[in-house]
Every structure is written in C-alpha cells, then in structure tokens.
C-alpha atoms as a PDB file:
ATOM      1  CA  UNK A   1       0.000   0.000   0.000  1.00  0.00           C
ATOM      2  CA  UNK A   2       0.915   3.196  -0.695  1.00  0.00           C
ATOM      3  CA  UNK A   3       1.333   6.287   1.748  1.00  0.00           C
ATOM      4  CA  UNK A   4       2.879   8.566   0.885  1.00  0.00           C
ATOM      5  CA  UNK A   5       4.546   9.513  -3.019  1.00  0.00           C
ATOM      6  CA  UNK A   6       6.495  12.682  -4.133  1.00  0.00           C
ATOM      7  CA  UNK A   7       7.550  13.294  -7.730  1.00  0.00           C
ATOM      8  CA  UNK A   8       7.369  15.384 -10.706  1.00  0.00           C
ATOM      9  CA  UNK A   9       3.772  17.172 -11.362  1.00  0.00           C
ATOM     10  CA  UNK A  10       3.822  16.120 -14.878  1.00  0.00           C
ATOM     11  CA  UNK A  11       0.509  17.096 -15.564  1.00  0.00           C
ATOM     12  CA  UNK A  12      -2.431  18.638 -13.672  1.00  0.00           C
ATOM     13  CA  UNK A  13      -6.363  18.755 -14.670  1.00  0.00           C
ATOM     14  CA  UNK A  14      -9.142  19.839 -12.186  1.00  0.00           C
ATOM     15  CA  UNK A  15      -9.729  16.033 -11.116  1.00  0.00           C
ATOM     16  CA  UNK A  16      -6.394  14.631 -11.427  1.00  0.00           C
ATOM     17  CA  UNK A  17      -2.449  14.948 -11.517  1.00  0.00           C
ATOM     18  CA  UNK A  18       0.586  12.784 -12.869  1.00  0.00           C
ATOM     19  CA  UNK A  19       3.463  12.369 -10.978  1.00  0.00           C
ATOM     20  CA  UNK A  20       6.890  11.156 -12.452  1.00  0.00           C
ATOM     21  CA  UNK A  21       8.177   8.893  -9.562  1.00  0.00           C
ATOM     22  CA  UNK A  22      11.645   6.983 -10.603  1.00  0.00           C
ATOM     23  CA  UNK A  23      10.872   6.171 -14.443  1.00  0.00           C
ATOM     24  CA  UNK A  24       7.121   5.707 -13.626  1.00  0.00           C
ATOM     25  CA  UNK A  25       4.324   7.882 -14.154  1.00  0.00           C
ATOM     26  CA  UNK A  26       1.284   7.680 -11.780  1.00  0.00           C
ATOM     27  CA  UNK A  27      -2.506   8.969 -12.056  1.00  0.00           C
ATOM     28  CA  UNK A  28      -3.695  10.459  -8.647  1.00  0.00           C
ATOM     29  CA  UNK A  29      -7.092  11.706  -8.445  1.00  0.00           C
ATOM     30  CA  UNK A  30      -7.619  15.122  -6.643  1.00  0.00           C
ATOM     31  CA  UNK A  31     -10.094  17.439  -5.176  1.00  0.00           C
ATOM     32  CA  UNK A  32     -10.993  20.248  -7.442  1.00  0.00           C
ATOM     33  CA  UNK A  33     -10.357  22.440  -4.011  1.00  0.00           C
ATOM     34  CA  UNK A  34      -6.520  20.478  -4.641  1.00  0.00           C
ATOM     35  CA  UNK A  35      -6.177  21.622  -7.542  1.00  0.00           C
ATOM     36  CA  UNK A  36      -6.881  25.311  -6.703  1.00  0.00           C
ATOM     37  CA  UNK A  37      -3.669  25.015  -4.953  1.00  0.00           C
ATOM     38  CA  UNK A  38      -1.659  23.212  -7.780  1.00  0.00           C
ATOM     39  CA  UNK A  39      -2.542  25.831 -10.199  1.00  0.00           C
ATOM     40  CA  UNK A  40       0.578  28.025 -10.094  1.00  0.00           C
ATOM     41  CA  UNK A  41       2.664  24.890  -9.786  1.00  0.00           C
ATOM     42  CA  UNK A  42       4.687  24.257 -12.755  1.00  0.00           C
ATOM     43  CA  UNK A  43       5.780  21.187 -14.742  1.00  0.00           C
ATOM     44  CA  UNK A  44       8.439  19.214 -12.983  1.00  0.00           C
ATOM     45  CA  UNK A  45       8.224  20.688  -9.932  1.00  0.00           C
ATOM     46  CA  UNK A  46       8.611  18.324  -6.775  1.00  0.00           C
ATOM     47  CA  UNK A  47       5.010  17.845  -5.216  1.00  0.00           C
ATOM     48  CA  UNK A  48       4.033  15.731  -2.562  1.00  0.00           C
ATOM     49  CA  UNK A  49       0.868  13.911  -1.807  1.00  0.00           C
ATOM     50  CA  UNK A  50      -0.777  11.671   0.895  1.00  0.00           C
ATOM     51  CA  UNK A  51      -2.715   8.878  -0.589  1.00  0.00           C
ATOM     52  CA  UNK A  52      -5.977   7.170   0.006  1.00  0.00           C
ATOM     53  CA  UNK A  53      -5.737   3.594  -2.102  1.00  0.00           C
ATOM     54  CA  UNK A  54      -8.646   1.377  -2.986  1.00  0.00           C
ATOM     55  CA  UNK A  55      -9.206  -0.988  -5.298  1.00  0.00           C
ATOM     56  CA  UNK A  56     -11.814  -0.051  -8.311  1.00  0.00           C
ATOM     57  CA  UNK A  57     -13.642  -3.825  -9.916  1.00  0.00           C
ATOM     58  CA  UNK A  58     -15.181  -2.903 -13.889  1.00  0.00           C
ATOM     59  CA  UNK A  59     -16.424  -6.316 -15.271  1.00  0.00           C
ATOM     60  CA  UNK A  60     -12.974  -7.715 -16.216  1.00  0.00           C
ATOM     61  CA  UNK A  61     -10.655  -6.453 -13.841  1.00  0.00           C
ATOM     62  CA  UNK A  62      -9.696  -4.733 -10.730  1.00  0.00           C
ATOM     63  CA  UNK A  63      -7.036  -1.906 -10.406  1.00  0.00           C
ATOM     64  CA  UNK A  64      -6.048   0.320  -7.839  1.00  0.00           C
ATOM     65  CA  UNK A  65      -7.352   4.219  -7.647  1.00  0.00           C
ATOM     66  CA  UNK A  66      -4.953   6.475  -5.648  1.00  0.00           C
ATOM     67  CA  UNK A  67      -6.390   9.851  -4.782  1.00  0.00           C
ATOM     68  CA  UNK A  68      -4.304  12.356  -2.913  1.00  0.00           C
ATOM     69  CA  UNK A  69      -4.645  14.996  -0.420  1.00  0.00           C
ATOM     70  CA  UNK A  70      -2.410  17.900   0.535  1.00  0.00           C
ATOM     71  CA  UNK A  71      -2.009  16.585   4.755  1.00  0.00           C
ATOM     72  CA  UNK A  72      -2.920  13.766   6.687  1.00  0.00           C
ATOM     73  CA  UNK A  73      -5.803  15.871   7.898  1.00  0.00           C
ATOM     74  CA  UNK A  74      -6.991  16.308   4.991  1.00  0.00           C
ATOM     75  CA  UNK A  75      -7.095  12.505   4.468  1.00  0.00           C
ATOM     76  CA  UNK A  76      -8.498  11.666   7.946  1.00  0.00           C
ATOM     77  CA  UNK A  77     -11.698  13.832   7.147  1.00  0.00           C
ATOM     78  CA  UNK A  78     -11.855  12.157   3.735  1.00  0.00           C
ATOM     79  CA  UNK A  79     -11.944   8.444   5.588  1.00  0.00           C
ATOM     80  CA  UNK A  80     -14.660   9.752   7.914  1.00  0.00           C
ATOM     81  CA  UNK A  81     -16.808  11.509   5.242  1.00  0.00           C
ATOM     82  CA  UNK A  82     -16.829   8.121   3.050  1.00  0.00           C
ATOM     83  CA  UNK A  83     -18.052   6.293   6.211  1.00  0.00           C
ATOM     84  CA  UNK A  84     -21.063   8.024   5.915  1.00  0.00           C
ATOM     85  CA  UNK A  85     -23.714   5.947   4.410  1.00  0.00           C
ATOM     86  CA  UNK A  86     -24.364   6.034   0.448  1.00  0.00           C
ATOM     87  CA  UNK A  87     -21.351   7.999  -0.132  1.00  0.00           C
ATOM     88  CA  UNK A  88     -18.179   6.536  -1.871  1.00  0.00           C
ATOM     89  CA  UNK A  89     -14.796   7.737  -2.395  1.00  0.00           C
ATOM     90  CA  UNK A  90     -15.186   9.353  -6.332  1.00  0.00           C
ATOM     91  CA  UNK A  91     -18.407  11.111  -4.389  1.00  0.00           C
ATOM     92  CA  UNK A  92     -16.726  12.697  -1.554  1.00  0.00           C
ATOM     93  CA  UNK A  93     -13.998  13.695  -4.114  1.00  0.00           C
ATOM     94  CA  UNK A  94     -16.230  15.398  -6.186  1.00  0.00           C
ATOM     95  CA  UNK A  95     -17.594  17.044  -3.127  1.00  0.00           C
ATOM     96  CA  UNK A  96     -14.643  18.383  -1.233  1.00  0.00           C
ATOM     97  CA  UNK A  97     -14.157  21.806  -4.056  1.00  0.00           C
ATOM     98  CA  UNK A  98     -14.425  23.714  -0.397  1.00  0.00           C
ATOM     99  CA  UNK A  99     -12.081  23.869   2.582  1.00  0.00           C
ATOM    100  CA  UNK A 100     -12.202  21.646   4.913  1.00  0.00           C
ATOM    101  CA  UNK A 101     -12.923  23.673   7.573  1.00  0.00           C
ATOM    102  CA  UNK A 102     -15.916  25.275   5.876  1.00  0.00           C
ATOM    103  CA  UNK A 103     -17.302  22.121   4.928  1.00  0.00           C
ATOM    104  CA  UNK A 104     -16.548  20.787   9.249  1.00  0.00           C
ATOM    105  CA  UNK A 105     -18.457  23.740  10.217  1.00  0.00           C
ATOM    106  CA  UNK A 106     -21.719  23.103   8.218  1.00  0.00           C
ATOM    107  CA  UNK A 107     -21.393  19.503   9.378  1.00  0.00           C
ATOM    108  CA  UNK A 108     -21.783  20.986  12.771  1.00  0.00           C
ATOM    109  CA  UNK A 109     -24.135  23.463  12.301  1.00  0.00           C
ATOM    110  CA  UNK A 110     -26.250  20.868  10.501  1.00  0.00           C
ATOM    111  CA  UNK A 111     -26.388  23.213   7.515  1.00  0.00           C
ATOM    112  CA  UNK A 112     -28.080  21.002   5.300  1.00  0.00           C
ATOM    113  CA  UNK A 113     -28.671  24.104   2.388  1.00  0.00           C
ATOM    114  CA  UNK A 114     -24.867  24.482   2.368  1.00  0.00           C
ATOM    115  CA  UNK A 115     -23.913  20.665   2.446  1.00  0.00           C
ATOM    116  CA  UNK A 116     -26.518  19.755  -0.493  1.00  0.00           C
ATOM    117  CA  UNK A 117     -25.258  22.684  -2.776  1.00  0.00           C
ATOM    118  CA  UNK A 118     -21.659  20.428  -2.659  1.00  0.00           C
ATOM    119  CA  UNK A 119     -21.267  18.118  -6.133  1.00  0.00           C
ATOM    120  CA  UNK A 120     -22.808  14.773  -5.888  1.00  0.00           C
ATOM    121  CA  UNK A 121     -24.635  15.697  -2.835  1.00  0.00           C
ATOM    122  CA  UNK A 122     -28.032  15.624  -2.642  1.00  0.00           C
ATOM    123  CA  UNK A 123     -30.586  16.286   0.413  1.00  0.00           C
ATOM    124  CA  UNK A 124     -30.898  13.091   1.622  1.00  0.00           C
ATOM    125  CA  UNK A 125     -26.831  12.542   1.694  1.00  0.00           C
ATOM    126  CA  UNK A 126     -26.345  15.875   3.381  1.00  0.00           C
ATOM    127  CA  UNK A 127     -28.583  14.983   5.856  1.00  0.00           C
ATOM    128  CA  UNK A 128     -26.989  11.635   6.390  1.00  0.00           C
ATOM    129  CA  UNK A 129     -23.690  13.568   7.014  1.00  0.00           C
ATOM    130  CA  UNK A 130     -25.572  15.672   9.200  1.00  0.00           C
ATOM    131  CA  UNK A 131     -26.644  12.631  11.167  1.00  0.00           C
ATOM    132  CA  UNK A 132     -23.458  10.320  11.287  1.00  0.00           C
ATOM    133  CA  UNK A 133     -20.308  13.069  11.776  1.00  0.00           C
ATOM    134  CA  UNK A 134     -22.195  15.845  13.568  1.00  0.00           C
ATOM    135  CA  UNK A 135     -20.350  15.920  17.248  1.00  0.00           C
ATOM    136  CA  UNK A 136     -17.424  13.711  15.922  1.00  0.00           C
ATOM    137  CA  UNK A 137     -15.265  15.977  13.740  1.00  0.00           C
ATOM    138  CA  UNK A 138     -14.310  18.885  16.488  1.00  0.00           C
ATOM    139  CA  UNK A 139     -10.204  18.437  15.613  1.00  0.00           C
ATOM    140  CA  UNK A 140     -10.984  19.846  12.287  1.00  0.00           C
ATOM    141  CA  UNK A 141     -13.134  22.578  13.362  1.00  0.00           C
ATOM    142  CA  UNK A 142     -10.037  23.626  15.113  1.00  0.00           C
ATOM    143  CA  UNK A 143      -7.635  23.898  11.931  1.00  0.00           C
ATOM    144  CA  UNK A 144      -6.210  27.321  10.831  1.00  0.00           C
ATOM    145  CA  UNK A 145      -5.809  27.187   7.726  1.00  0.00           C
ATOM    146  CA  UNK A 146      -1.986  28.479   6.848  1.00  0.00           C
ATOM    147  CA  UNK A 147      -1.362  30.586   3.482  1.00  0.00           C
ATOM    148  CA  UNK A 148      -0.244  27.570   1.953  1.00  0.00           C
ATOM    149  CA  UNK A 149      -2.878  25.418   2.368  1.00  0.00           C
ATOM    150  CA  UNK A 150      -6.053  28.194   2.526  1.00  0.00           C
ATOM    151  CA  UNK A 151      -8.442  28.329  -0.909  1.00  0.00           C
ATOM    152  CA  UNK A 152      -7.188  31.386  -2.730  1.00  0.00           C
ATOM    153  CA  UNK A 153      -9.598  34.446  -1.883  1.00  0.00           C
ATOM    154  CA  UNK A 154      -8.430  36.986  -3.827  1.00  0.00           C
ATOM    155  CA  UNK A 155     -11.585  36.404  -6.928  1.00  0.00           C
ATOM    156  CA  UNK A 156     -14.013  35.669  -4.347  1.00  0.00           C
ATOM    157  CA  UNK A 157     -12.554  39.088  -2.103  1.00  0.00           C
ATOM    158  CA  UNK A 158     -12.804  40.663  -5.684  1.00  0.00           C
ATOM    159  CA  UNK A 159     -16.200  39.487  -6.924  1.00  0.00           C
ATOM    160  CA  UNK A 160     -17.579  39.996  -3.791  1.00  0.00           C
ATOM    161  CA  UNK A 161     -16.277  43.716  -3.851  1.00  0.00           C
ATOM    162  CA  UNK A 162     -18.056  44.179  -6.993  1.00  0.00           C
ATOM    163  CA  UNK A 163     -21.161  42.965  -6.141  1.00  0.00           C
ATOM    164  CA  UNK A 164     -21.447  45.640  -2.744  1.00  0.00           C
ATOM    165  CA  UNK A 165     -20.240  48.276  -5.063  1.00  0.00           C
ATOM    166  CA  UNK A 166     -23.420  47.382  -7.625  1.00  0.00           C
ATOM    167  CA  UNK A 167     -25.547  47.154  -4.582  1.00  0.00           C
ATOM    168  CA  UNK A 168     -24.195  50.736  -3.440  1.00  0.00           C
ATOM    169  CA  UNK A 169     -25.246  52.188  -6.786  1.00  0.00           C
ATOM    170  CA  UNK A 170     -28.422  50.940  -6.784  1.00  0.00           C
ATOM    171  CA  UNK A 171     -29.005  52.811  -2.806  1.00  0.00           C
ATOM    172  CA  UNK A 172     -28.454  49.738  -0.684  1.00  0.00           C
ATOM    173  CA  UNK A 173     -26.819  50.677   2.440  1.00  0.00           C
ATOM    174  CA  UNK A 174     -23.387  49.092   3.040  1.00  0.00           C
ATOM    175  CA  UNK A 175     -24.356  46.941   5.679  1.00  0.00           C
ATOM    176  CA  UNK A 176     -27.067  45.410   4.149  1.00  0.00           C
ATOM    177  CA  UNK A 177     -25.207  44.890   0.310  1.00  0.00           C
ATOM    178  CA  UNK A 178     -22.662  42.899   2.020  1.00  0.00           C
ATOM    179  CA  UNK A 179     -24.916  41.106   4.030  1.00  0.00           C
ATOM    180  CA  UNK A 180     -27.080  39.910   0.728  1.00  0.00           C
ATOM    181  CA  UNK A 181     -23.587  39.435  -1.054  1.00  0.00           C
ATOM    182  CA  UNK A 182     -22.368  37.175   1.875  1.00  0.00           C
ATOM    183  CA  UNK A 183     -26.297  35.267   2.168  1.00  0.00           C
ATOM    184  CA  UNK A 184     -26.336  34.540  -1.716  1.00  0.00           C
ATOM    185  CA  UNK A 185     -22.483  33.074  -1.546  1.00  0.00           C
ATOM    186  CA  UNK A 186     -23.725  30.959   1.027  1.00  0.00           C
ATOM    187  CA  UNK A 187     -26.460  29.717  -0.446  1.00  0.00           C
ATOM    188  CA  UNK A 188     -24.726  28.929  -3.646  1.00  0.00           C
ATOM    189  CA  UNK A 189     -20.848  27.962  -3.492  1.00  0.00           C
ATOM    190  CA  UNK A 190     -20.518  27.642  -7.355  1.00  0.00           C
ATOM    191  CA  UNK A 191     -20.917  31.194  -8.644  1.00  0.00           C
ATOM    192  CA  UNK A 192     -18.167  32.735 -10.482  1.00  0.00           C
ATOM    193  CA  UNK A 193     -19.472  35.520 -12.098  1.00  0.00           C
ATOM    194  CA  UNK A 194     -20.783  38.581 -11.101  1.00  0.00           C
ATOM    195  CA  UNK A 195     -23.426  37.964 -13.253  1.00  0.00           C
ATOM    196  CA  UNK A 196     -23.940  35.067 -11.158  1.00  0.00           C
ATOM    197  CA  UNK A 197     -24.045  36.626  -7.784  1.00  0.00           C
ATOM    198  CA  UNK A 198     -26.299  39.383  -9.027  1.00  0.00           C
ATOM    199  CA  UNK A 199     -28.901  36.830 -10.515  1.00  0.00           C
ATOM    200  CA  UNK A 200     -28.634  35.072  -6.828  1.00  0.00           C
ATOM    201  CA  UNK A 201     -28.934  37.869  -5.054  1.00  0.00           C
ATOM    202  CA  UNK A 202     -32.415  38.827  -6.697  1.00  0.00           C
ATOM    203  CA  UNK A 203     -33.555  35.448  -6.505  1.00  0.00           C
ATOM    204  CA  UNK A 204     -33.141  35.314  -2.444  1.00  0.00           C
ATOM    205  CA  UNK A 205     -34.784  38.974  -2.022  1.00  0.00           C
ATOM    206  CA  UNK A 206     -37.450  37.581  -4.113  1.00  0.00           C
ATOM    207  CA  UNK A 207     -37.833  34.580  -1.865  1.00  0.00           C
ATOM    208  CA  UNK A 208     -38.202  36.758   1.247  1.00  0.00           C
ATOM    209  CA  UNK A 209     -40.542  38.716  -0.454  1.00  0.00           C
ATOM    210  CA  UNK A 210     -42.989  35.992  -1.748  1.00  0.00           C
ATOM    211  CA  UNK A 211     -42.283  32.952   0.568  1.00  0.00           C
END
C-alpha cells in the first residue's frame, strides 16, 4: 500500500495529476479544491501527496485508484466523510471543491442548504452527514488554515467587492449589500461571475418577499 509519493507534477487537470516517480508515471485523483492550490505549480516541480488507495472492480478487472490529499488531515476527514452511508470515495472527491474547515463547520451546524449545494450531494446525503459526523469531527473545526494550504480568496474578495459596489449604486446601504452578497455566496458555493451573484442575489430577495 501506498502512503505517501512525491515526484514530478507532470501534468495537472481539475480532477487529477501525474506524478513522475523513478521512471514511472502515476494517475492520482484530486479534489478540485486540490487543484486550486496546484494551479501556479509548474511542470516538474517536486510535489508531494498523501494517498488514500482502494481498489476499483469494472467487469474484467480490478485496479487500484490512488487519490491524494495535501495533509494527513486532509485525508483523515476524507476516511470519515466516506463512512457516511451512500457515499463513496469518487463522491466525496467530487464534493470536497471547499475547505475543509468550511465544509466541518456546516457539518456541525447541521447546515443542510450548504452541504446539499456540494457536487454529488443531494438532500438526503447531506442529511446523512448531518446525522453520522455531527459531534465527531471537532479536531478539524479547530484547523487554521496556513497561506499555503487556505483556498485562494483573492476572486471571491474581488467578486464579492463588486457585487457591494453594484448594490451601493443601486441605494443599498453598506451593511445590508454585504450582508445579501455574503447570504447569496452561502447559499450557492458555485458562482463565479458577477453575473452570477447578481442573478442570486435577486432570486433570495425575491424569496423573502414571496415565501
């Protein structure tokens, strides 16, 4: 079994790397929240990864998957998360695009809006992570997150920035733009665009208006 394996980042894509280890060249799965920190890595530089291994059976053979995280902590919360019932390791990958700590507090919090908004979570698996890790993952509540290992904020600083500006024009206070810019974020994790945010934005003022 593999551990540990540092090598040359041959190539990187948003849900996988390969590393040139001695003459060999291996596929390791990653988090697209990984990758955010790979992207201003350049070929053949020396990176280093923890590894999960399992074995994946198709209908004629079996072969083993490596996916690897940036820590051991990282890892730990990944073995815990796939102990929760219905989800499986290519799901939880899929799911982990935010820090970890953001995605431990919503597990405590029992923010099911937040933890069904995640890829390949729906509302009955959020609720089942609700259920199963709530009161068990305090450690990683805990972390603080160093500059090498936080999510990037500068677009999101930026985007959000825009948005209370737009909000400002259109006589919102100050107070209450950010607070609709920081509500709509929340609600939806995969904007990107300020286009995006805006279109969110109206759709939650219209849902306090109507609902």
């Amino acid at each position: 079994m593999i551990v540990k394996i540092k090598g040359k980042l041959l190539r990187k894509e948003k849900d996988r790397v390969h590393l040139g280890v001695g003459g060999l060249v291996y596929e390791i799965l990653i988090s697209e929240y990984t990758y955010e920190h790979l992207k201003l890595s350049v070929n053949n530089e020396l990176q280093e990864f923890v590894i999960y291994e399992y074995m994946q059976a198709d209908s004629n053979r079996i072969y083993p998957v490596f996916i690897g995280f940036l820590n051991e902590l990282e890892k730990e919360f990944f073995e815990m998360f796939i102990k929760v019932s219905g989800i499986g390791p290519k799901a939880a990958l899929r799911a982990f695009r935010r820090p970890l700590t953001e995605i431990a507090r919503a597990i405590e919090e029992g923010d099911i809006n937040y933890l069904k908004s995640l890829p390949s979570i729906g509302l009955q698996r959020a609720k089942n992570i609700v259920a199963f890790l709530q009161g068990k993952i305090g450690r990683f509540l805990l972390i603080k997150e160093s500059t090498a290992t936080a999510m990037p904020k500068t677009d999101k600083e930026e985007l959000k920035s825009e948005a209370v500006e737009v909000l400002l024009q259109l006589q919102y206070k100050k107070r209450e733009a950010k607070e609709m810019v920081d509500k709509a974020l929340k609600s939806n994790i995969r904007i990107e665009s300020l286009e995006e945010l805006l279109n969110e934005i109206y759709r939650q003022k219209n849902i306090r208006a109507y609902g």
